[in-house]
N, C-alpha and C. Protein backbone atom coordinates (compact mmCIF):
# COMPACT_ATOMS: atom_id res chain seq x y z
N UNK A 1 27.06 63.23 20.04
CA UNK A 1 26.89 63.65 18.68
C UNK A 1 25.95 64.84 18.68
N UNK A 2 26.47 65.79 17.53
CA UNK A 2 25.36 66.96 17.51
C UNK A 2 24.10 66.60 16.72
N UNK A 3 23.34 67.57 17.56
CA UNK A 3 21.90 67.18 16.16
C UNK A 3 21.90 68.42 15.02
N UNK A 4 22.21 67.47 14.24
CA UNK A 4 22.19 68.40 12.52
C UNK A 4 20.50 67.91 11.70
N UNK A 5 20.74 69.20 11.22
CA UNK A 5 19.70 68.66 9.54
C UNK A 5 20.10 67.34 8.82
N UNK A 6 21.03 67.02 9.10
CA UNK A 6 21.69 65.66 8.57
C UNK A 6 21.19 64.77 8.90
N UNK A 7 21.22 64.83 10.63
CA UNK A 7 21.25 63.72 11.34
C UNK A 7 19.75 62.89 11.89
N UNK A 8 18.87 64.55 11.72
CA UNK A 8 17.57 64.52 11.74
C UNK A 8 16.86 63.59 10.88
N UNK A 9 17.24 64.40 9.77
CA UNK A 9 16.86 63.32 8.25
C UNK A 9 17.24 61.73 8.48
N UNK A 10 18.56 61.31 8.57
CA UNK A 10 18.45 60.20 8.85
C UNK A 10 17.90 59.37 9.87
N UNK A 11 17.58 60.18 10.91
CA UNK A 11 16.56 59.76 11.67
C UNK A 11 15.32 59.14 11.65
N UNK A 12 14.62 60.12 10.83
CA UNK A 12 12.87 60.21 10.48
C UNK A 12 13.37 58.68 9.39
N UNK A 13 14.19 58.60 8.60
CA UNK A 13 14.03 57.98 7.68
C UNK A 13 14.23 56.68 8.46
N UNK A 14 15.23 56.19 9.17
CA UNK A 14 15.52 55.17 10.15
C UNK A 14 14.75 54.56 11.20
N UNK A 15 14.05 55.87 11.80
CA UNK A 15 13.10 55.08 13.19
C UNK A 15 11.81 55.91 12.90
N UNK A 16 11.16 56.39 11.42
CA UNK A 16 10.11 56.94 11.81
C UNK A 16 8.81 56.03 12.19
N UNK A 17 8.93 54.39 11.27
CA UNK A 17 8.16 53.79 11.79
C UNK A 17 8.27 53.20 12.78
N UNK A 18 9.57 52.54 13.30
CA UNK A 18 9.58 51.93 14.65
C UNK A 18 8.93 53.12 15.80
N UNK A 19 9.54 53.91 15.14
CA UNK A 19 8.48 55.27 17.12
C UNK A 19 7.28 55.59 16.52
N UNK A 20 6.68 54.89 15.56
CA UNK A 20 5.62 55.27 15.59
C UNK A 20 4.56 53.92 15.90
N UNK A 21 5.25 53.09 15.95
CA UNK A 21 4.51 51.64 16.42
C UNK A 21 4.84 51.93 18.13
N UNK A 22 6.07 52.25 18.49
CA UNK A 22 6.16 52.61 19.68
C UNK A 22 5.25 53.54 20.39
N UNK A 23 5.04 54.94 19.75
CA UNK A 23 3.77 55.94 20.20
C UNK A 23 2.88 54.91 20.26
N UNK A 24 2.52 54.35 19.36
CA UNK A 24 1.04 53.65 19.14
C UNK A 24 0.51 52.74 20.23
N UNK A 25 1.87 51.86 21.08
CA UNK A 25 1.95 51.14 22.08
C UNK A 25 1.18 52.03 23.12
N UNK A 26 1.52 53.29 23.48
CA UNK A 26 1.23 53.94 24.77
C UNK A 26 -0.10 54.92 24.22
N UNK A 27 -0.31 55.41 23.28
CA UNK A 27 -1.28 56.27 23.21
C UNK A 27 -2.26 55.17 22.75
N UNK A 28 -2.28 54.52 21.77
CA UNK A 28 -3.47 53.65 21.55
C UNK A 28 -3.80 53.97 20.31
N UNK A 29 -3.65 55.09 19.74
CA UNK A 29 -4.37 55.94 18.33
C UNK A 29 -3.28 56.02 17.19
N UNK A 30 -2.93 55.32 15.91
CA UNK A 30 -2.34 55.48 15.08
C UNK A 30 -2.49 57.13 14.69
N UNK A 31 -3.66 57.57 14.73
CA UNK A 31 -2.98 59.33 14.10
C UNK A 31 -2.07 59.85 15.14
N UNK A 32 -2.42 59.66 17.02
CA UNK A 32 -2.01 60.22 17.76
C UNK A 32 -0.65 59.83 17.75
N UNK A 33 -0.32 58.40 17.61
CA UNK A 33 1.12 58.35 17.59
C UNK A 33 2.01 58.94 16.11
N UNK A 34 1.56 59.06 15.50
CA UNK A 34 2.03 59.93 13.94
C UNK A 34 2.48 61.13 14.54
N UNK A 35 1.21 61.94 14.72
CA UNK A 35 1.08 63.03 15.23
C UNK A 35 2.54 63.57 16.00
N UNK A 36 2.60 62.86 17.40
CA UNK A 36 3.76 62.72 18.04
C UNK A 36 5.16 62.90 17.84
N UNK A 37 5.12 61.54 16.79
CA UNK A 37 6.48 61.11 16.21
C UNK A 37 6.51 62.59 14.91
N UNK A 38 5.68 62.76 14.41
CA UNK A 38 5.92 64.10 13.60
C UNK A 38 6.63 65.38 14.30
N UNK A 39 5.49 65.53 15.04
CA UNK A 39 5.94 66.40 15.98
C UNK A 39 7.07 66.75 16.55
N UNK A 40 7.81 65.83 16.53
CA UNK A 40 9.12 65.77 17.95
C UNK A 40 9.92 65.97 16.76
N UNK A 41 9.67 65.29 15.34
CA UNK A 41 10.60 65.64 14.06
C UNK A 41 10.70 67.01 13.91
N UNK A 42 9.44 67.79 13.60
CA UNK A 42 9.60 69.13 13.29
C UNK A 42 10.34 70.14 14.17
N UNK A 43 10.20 69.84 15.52
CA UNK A 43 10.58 70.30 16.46
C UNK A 43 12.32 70.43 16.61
N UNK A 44 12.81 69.02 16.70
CA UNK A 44 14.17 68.77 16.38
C UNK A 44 14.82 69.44 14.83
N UNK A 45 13.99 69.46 14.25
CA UNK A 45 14.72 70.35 12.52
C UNK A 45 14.46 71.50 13.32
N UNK A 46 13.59 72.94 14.42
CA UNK A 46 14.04 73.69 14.49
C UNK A 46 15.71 74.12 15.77
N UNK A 47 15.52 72.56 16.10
CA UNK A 47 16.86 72.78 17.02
C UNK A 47 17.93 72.82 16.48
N UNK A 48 17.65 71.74 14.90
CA UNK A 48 19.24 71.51 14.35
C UNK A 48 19.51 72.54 13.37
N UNK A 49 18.63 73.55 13.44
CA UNK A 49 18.86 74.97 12.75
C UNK A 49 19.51 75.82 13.49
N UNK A 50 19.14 75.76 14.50
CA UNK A 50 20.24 76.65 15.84
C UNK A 50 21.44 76.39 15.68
N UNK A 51 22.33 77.23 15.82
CA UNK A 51 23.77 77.38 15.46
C UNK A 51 24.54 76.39 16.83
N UNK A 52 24.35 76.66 17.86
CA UNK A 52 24.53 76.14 18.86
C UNK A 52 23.82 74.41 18.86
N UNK A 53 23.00 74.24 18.49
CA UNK A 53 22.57 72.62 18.20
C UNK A 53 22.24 71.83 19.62
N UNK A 54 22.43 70.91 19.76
CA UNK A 54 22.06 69.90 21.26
C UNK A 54 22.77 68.80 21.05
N UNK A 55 23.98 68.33 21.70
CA UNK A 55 24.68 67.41 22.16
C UNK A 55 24.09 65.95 22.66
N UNK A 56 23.85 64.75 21.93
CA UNK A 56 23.05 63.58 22.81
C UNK A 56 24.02 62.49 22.24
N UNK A 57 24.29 61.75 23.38
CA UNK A 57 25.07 60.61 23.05
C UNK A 57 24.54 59.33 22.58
N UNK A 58 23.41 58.97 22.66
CA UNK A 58 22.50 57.76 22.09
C UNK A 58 21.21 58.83 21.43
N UNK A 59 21.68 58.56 19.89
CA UNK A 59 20.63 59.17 19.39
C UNK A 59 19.44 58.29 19.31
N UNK A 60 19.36 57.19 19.11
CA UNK A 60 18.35 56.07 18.72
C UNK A 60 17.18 56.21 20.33
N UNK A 61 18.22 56.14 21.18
CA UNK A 61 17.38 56.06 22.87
C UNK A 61 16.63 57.23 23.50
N UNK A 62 17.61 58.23 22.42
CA UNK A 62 16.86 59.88 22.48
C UNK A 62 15.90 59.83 22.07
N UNK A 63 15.67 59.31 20.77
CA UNK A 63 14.06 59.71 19.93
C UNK A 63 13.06 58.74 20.65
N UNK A 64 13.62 57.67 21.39
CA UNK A 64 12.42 56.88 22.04
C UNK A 64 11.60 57.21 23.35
N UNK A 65 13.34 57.76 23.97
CA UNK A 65 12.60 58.51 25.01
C UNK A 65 11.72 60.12 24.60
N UNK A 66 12.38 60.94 23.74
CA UNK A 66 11.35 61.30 23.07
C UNK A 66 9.55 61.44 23.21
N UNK A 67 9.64 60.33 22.21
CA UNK A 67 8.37 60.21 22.06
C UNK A 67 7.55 59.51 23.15
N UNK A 68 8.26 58.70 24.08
CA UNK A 68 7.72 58.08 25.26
C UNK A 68 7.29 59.39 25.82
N UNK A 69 8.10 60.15 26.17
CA UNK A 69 7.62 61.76 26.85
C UNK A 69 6.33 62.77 26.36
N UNK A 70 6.35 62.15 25.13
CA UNK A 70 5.20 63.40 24.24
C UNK A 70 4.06 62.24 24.51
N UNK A 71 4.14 61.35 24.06
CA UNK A 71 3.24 59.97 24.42
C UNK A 71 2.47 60.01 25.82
N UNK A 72 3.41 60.62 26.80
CA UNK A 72 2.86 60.33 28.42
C UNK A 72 2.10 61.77 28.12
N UNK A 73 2.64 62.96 27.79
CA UNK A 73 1.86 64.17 27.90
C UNK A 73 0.57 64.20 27.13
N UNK A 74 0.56 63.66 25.73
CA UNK A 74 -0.77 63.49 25.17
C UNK A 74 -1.93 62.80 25.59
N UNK A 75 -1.38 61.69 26.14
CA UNK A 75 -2.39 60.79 27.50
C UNK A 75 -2.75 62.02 28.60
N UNK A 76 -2.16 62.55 29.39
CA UNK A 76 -2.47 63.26 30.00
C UNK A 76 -3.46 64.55 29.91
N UNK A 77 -3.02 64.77 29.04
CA UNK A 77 -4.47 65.77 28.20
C UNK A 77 -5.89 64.92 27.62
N UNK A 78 -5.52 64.40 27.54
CA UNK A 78 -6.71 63.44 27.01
C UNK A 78 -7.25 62.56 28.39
N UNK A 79 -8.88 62.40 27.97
CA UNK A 79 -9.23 61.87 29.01
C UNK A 79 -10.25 60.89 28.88
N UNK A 80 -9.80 60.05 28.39
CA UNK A 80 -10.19 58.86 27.32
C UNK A 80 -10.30 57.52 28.68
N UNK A 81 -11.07 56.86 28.87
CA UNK A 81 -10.95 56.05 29.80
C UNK A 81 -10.79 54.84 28.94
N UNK A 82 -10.16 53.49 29.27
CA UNK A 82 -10.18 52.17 28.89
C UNK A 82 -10.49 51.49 29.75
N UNK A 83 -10.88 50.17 29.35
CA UNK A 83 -11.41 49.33 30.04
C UNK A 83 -10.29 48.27 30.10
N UNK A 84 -9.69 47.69 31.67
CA UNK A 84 -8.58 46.08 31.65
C UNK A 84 -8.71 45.17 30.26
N UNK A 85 -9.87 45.25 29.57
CA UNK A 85 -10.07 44.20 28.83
C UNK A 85 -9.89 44.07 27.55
N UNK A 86 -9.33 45.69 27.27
CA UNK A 86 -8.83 46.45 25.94
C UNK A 86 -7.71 46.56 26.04
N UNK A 87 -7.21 46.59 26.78
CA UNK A 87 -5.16 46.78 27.29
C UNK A 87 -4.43 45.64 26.48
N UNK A 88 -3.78 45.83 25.67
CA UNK A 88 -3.27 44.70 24.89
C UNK A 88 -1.80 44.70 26.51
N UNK A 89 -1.52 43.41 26.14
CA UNK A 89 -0.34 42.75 26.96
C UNK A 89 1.00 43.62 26.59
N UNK A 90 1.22 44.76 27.65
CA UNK A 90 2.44 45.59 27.08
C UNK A 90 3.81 45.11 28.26
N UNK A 91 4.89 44.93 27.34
CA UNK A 91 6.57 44.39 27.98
C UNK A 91 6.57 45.29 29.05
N UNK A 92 7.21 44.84 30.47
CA UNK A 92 7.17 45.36 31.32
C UNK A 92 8.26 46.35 31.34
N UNK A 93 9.44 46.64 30.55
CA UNK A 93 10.61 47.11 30.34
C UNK A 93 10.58 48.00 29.03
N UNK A 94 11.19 49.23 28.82
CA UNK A 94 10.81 50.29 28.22
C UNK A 94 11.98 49.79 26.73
N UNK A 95 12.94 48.66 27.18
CA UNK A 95 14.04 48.25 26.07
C UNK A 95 13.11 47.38 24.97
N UNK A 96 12.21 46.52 26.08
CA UNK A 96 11.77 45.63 25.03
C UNK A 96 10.42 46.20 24.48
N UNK A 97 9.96 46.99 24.83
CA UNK A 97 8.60 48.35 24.12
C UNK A 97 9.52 48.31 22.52
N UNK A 98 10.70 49.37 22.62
CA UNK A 98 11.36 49.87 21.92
C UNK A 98 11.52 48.35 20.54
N UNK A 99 12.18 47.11 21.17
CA UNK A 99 12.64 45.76 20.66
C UNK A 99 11.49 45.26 19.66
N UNK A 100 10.46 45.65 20.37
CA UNK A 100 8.72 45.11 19.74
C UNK A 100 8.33 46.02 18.57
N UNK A 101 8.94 47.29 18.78
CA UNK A 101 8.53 48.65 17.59
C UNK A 101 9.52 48.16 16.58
N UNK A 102 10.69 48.26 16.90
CA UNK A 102 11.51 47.74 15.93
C UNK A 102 11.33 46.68 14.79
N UNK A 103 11.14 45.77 15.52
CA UNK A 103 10.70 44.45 15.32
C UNK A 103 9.96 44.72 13.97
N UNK A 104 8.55 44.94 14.93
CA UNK A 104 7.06 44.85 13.89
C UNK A 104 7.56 46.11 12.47
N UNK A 105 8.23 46.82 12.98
CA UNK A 105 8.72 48.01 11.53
C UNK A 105 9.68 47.22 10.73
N UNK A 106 10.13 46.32 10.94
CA UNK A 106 11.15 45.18 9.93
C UNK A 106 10.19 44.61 9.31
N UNK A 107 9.33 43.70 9.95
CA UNK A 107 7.87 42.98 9.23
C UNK A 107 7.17 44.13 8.29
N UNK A 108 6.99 45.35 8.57
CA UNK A 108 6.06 45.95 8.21
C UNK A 108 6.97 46.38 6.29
N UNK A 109 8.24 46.91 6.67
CA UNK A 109 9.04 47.32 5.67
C UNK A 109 9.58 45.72 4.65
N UNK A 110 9.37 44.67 5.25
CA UNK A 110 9.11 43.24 4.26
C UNK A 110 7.65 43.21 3.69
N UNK A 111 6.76 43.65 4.40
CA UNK A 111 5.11 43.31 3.81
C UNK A 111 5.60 44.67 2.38
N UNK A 112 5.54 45.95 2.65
CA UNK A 112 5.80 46.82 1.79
C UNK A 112 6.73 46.70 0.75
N UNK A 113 7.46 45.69 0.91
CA UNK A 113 8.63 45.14 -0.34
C UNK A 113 7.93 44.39 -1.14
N UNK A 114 6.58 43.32 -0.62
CA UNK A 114 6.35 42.41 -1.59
C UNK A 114 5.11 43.12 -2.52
N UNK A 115 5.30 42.48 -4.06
CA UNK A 115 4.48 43.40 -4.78
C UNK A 115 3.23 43.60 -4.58
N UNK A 116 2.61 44.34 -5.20
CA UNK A 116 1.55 45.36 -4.48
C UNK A 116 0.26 44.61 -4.30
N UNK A 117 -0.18 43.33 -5.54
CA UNK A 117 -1.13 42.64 -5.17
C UNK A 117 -0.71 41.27 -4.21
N UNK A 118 -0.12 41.19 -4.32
CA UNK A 118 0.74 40.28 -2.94
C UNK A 118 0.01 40.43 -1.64
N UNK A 119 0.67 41.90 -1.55
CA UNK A 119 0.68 42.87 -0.48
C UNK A 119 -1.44 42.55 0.14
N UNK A 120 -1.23 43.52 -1.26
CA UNK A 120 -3.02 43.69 -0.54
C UNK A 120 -3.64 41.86 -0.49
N UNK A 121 -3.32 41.19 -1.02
CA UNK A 121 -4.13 39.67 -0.92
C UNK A 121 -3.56 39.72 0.96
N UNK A 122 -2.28 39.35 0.78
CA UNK A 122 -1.79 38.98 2.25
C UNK A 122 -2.68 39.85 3.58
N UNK A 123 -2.71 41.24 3.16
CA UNK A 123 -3.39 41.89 4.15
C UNK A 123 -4.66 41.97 4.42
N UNK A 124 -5.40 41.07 3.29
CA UNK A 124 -6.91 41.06 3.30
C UNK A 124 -7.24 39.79 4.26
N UNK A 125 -5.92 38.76 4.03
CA UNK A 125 -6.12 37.32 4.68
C UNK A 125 -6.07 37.86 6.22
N UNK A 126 -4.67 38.51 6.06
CA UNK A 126 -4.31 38.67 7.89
C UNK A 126 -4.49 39.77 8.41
N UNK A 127 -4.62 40.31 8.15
CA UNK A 127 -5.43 41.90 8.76
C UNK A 127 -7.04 41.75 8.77
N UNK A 128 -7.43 41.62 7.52
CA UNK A 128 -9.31 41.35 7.46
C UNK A 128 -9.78 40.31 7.88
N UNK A 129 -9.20 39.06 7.89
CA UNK A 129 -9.48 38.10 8.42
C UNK A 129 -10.00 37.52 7.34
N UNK A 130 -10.39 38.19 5.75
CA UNK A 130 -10.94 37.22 4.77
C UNK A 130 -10.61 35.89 4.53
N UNK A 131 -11.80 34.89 4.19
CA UNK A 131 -11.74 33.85 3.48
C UNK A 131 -10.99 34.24 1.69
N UNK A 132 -10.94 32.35 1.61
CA UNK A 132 -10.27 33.17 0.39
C UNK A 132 -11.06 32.98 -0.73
N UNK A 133 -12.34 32.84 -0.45
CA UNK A 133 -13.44 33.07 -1.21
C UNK A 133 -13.64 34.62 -1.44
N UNK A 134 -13.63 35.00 0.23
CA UNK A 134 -14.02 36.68 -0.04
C UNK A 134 -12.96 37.29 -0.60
N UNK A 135 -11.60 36.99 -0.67
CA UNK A 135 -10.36 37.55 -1.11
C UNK A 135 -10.50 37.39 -2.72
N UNK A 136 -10.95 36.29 -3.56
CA UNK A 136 -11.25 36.07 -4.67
C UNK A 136 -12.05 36.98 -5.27
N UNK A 137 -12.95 37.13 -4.57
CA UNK A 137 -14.71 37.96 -4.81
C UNK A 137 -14.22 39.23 -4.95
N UNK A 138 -13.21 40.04 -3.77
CA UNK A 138 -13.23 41.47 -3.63
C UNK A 138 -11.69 41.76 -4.99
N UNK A 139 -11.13 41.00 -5.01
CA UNK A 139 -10.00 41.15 -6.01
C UNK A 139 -10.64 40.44 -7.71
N UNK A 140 -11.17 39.79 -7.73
CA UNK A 140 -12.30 39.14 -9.24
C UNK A 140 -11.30 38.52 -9.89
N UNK A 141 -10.48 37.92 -9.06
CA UNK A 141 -9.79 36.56 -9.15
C UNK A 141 -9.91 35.11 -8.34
N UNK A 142 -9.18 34.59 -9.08
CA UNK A 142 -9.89 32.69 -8.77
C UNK A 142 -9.23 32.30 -7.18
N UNK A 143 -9.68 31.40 -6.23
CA UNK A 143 -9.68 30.81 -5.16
C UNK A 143 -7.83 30.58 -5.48
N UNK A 144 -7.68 29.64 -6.36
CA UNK A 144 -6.24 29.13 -6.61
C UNK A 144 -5.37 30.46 -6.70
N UNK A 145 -5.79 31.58 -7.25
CA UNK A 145 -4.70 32.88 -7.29
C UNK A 145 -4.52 33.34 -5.96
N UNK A 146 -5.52 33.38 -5.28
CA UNK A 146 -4.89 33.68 -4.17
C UNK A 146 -4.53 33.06 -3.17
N UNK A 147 -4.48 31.77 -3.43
CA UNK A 147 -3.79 30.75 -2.58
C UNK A 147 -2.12 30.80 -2.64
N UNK A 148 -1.95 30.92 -4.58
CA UNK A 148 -0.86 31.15 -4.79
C UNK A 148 0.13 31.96 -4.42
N UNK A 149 -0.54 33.40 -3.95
CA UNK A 149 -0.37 34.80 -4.08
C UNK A 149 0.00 34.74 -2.18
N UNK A 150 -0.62 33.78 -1.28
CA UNK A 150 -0.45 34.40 -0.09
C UNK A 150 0.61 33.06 0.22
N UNK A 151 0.60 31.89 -0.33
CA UNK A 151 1.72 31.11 -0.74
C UNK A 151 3.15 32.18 -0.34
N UNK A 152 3.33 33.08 -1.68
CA UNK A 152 4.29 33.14 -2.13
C UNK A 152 4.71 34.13 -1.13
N UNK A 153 4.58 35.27 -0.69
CA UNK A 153 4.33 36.11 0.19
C UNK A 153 4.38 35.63 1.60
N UNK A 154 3.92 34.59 1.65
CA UNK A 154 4.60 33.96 3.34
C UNK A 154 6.17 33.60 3.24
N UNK A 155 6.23 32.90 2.16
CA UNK A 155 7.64 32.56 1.61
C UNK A 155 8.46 33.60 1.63
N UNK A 156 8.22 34.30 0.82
CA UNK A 156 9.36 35.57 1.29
C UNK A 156 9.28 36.45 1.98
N UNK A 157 8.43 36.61 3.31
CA UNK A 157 8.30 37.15 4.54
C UNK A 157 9.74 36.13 5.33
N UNK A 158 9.06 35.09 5.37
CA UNK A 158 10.30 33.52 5.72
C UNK A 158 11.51 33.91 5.42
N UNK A 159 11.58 33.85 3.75
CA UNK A 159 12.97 34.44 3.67
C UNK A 159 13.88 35.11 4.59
N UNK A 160 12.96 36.48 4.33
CA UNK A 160 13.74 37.74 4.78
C UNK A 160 13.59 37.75 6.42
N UNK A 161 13.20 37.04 7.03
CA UNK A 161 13.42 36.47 8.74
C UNK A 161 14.74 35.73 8.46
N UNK A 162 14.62 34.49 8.00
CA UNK A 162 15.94 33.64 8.25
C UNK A 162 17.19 34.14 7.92
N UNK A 163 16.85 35.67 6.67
CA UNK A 163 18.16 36.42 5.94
C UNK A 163 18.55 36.96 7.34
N UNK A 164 17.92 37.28 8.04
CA UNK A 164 18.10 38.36 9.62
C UNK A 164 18.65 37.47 9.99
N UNK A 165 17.86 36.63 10.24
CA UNK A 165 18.41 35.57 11.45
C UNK A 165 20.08 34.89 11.07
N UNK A 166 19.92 34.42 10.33
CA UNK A 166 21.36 34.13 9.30
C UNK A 166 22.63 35.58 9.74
N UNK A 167 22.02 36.56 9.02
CA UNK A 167 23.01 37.29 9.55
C UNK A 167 23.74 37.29 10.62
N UNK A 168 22.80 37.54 12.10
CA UNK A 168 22.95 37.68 13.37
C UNK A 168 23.86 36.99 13.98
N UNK A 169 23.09 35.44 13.82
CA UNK A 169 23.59 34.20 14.89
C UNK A 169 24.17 32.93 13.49
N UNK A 170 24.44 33.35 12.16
CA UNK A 170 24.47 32.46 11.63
C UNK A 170 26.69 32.53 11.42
């Protein structure tokens, strides 16, 4: 398939967050993996302006390898040391890197579906780690609202897993 302005667009719109949870895997830095995954976008809109264009038969495996490539070069310039004990547990296979970005960008595009105080209660519980005292306190609502609120919001996280799952294998 050629790469068009078309195809680009549907791209960024399709895998901009999965390669960017993917960058994030290998560089470590949410701006740096943005950065990246931006990057390789802008770059590709000036290829699919060229009259002549670029021929790739797996577009999805293109943009991963991609950014795996800009990912290894930005490490390389950088000279950031880590310590064994900061290394989160990364898949030994570059399919299931890709499987894990995917993945967590399905979860991430369900958290962003549910409404907005939903959203922020749920992310204060599981991201901040708040009690739901402190979740009460910082929102100036009651213990029971946000019981209700992260209730409901697990529920249709649930949902929209078993809707997948259903689909797939059901």
């Amino acid at each position: 398939m050629k790469i068009t302005t078309r195809l680009i667009e549907k791209g960024f719109r399709e895998y901009y967050r999965p390669l960017c949870l993917y960058a994030w895997t290998i560089v470590g830095s949410e701006d740096d993996a943005k950065e990246v995954v931006q990057q390789l976008f802008v770059e590709l809109l000036e290829i699919g302006q060229d009259e002549k264009g670029r021929e790739v038969k797996d577009w999805k495996g293109y943009l991963f390898i991609c950014v795996r490539n800009r990912c290894l070069q930005c490490l390389r310039g950088s000279h950031v040391t880590v310590s064994l004990d900061e290394v989160k547990e990364i898949p030994e296979n570059e399919e299931e890197n890709q499987e894990l970005a995917e993945r967590e960008a399905r979860l991430w595009d369900w958290i962003d579906a549910l409404p907005e105080q939903r959203r922020k209660i749920l992310l204060a519980a599981k991201q901040e780690g708040l009690s739901y005292r402190d979740i009460a306190c910082k929102f100036d609502i009651s213990e029971k609202t946000v019981e209700m609120h992260l209730g409901k919001a697990i529920k249709a996280l649930r949902k929209a897993a078993v809707k997948i799952y259903l689909f797939f294998f059901g």
